[in-house]
Protein backbone atom coordinates (compact mmCIF):
# COMPACT_ATOMS: atom_id res chain seq x y z
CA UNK A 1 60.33 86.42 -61.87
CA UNK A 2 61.16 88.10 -65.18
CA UNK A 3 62.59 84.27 -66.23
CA UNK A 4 59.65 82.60 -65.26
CA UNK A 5 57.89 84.94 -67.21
CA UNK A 6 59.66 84.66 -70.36
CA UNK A 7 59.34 80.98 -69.86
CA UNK A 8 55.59 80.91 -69.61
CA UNK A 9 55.52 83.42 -72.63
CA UNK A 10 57.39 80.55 -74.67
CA UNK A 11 55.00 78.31 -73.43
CA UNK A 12 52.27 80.12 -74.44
CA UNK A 13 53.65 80.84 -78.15
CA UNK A 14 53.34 77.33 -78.50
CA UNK A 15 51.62 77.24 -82.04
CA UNK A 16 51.00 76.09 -86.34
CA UNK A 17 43.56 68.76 -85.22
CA UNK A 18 41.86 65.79 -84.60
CA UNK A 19 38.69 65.12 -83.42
CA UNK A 20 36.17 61.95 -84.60
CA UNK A 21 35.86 61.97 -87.96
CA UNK A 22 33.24 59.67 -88.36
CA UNK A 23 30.98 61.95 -85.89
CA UNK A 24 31.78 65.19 -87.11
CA UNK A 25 30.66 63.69 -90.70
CA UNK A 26 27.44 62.48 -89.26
CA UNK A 27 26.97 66.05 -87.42
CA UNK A 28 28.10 68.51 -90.33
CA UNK A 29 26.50 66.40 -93.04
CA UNK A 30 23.82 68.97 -95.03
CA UNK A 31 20.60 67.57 -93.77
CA UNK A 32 18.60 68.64 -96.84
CA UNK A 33 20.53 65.57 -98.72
CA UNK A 34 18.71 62.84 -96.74
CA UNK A 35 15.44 61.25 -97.35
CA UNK A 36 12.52 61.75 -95.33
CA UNK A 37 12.54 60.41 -92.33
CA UNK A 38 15.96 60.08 -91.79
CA UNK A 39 19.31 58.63 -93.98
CA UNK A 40 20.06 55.05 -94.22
CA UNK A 41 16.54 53.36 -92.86
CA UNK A 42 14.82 53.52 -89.95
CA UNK A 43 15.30 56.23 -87.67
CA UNK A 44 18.18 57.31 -89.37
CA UNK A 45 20.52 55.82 -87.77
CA UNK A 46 23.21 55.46 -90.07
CA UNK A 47 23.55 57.17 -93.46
CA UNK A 48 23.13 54.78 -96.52
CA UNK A 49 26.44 54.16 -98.45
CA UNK A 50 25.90 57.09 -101.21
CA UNK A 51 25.81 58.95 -98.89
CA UNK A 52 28.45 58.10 -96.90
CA UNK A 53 30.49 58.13 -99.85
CA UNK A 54 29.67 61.08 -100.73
CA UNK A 55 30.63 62.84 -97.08
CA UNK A 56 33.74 60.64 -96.98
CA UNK A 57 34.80 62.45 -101.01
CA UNK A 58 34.03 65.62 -99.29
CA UNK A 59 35.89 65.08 -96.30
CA UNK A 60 38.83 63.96 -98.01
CA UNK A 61 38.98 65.86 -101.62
CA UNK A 62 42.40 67.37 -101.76
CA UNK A 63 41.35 70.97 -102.84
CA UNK A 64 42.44 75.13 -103.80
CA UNK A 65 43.17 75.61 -100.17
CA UNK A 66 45.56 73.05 -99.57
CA UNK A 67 47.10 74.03 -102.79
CA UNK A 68 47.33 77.34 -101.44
CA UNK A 69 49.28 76.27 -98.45
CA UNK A 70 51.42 74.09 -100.71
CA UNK A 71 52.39 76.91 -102.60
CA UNK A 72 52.96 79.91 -99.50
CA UNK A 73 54.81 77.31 -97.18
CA UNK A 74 56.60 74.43 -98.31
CA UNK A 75 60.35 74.03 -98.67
CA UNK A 76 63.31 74.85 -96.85
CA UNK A 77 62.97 78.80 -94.85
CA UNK A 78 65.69 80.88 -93.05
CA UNK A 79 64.28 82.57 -89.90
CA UNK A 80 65.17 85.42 -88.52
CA UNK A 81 63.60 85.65 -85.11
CA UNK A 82 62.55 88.71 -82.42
CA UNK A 83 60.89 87.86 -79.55
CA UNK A 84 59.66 91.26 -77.49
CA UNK A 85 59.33 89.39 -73.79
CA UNK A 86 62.26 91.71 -72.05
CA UNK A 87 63.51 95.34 -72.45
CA UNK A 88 65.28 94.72 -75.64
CA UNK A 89 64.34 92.16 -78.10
CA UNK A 90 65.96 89.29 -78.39
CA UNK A 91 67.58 88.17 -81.43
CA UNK A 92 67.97 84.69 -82.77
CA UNK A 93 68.00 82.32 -86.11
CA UNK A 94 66.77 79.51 -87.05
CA UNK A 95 65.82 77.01 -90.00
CA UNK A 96 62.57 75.62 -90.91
CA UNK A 97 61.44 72.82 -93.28
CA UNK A 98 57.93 72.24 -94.25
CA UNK A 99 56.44 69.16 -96.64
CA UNK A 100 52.88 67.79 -97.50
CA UNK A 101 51.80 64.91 -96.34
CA UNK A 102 48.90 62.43 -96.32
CA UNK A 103 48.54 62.89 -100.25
CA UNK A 104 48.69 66.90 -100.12
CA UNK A 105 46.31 67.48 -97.18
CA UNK A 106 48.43 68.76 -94.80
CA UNK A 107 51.63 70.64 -94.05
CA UNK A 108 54.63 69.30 -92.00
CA UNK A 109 56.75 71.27 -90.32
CA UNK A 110 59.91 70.88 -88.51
CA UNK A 111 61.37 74.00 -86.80
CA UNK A 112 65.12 74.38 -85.23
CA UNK A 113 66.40 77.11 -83.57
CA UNK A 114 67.25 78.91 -79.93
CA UNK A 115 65.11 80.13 -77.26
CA UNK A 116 66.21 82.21 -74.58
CA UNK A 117 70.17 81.18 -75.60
CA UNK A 118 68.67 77.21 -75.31
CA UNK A 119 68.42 74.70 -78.07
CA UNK A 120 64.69 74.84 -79.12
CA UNK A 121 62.65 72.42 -81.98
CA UNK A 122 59.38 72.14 -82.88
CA UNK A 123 56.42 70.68 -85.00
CA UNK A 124 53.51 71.43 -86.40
CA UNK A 125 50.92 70.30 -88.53
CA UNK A 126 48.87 73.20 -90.65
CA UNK A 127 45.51 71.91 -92.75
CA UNK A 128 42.16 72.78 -94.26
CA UNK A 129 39.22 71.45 -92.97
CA UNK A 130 36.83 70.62 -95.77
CA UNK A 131 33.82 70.59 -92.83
CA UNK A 132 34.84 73.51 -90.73
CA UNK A 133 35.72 75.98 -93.70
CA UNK A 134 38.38 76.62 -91.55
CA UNK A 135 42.04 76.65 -91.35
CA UNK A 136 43.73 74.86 -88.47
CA UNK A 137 47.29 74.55 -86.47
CA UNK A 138 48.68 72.47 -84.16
CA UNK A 139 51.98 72.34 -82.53
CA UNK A 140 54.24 70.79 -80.05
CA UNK A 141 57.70 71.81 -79.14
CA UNK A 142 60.46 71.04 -77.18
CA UNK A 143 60.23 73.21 -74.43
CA UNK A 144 56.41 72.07 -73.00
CA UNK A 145 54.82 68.68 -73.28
CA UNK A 146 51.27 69.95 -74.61
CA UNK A 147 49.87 70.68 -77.58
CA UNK A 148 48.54 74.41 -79.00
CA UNK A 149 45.61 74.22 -81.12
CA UNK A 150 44.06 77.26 -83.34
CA UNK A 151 41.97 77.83 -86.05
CA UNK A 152 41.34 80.56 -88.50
CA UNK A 153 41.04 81.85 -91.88
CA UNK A 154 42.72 83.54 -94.90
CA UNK A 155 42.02 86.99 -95.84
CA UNK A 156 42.81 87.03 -99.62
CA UNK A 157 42.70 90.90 -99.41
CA UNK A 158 45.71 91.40 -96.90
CA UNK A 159 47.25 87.89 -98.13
CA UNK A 160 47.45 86.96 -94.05
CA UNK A 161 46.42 83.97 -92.24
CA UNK A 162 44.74 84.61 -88.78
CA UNK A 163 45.09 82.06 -86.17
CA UNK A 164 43.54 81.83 -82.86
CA UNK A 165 43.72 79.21 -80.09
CA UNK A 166 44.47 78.45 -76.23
CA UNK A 167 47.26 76.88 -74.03
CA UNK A 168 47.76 77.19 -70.48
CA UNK A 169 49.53 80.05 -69.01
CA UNK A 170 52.44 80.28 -66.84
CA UNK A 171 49.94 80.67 -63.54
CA UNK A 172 48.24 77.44 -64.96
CA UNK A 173 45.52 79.08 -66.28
CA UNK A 174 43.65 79.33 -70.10
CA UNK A 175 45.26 81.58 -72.20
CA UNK A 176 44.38 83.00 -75.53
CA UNK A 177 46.94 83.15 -78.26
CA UNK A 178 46.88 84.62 -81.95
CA UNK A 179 49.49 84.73 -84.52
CA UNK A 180 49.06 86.40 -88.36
CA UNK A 181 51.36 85.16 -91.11
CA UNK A 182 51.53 87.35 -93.51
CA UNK A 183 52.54 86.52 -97.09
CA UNK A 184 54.51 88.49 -98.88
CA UNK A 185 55.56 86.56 -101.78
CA UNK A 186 55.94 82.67 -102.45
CA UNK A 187 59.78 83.26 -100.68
CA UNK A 188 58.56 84.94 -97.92
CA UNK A 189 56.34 85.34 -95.32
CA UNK A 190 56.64 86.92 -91.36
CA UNK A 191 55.20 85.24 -88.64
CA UNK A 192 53.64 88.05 -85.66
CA UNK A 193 52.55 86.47 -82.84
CA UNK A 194 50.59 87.72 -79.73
CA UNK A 195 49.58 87.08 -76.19
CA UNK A 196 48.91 88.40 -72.53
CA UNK A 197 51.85 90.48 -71.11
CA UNK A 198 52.22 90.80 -67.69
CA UNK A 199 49.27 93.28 -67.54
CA UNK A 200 47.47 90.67 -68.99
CA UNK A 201 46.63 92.84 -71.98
CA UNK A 202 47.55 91.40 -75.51
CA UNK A 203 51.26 92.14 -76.68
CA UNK A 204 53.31 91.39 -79.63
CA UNK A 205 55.62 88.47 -78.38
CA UNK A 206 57.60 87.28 -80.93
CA UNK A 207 58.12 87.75 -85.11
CA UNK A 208 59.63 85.46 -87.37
CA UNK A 209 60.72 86.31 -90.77
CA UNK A 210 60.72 83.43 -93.27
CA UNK A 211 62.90 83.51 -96.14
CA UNK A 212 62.87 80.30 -98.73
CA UNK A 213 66.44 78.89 -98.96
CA UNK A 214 67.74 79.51 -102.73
């Protein structure tokens, strides 16, 4: 039981977005901008091409926030890992790199390491969404075949990203995950995240300290 449970914790700690762009455009799109009576002509069906232009530049504009992530995550990172799911923690290492992609809009990231004494790797993708005002994960790995999903924001105060999303539990049920990354310079930032124990009350269940490689 105690295997199956640190197997379900991994698969929960799945992390680190991509719903219809064209209708989350049409839906987030400040209203006050269009003409009387609806954008585009009659009924407002469609919006007219200024407009659309216009939602499309702020959609896409590459901007502070995604220069922000450039600058805390990118490169090559040492990790020292902890994970807290049996009496003693359990010690590992692993290697991370990250790079922008799609013209500086996003964060790649390609983790290797061990899990439970096993091989593990995994990806994730880490953005800013322009409509949202929000910041966003997703991840797959190599030990589940779904996807973790969260969203969050940046408190500049603390200098620590909050996540939250949901996977499925070991007992095949919704479960809520949360991780903070806190940076603590440009060469280093620690990775805490949480999830139901066994008591099903939130628990620390695993920290990774990133160091940039020299």
């Amino acid at each position: 039981m105690r295997r199956s449970f640190k197997v379900g914790i991994v698969m929960c700690v799945a992390l680190l977005a991509l719903g219809s762009v064209a209708s989350l455009a049409l839906s987030q799109y400040d209203d006050k901008k269009k003409p009387a009576g609806g954008a585009g002509g009659a009924g407002g069906a469609m919006p007219s091409p200024e407009e659309m232009q216009a939602m499309m530049e702020m959609m896409g504009k590459v901007g502070p926030q995604h220069e922000q992530l450039k600058t805390h995550f990118v490169g090559e990172w040492n990790a020292d890992v902890s994970a807290f799911w049996g009496p003693a923690p359990e010690k590992s290492t692993g290697m991370a790199k990250n790079e922008m992609m799609l013209g500086g809009r996003y964060v790649h990231g390609m983790f290797k390491g061990t899990a439970m004494g096993q091989p593990f790797e995994g990806a994730g993708i880490t953005g800013y969404d322009n409509v949202k005002k929000k910041y966003f994960n997703a991840w797959v790995d190599s030990m589940s075949t779904g996807m973790m999903m969260s969203e969050g924001d940046y408190d500049s105060s603390s200098k620590s990203y909050t996540f939250s999303g949901e996977t499925i539990g070991p007992d095949g049920k919704p479960c809520t995950m949360r991780q903070v990354i806190k940076v603590e310079s440009n060469d280093k930032h620690v990775l805490s995240m949480y999830g139901p124990g066994m008591d099903g009350k939130e628990m620390k269940m695993m920290e990774i300290v990133y160091t940039r490689k020299k």
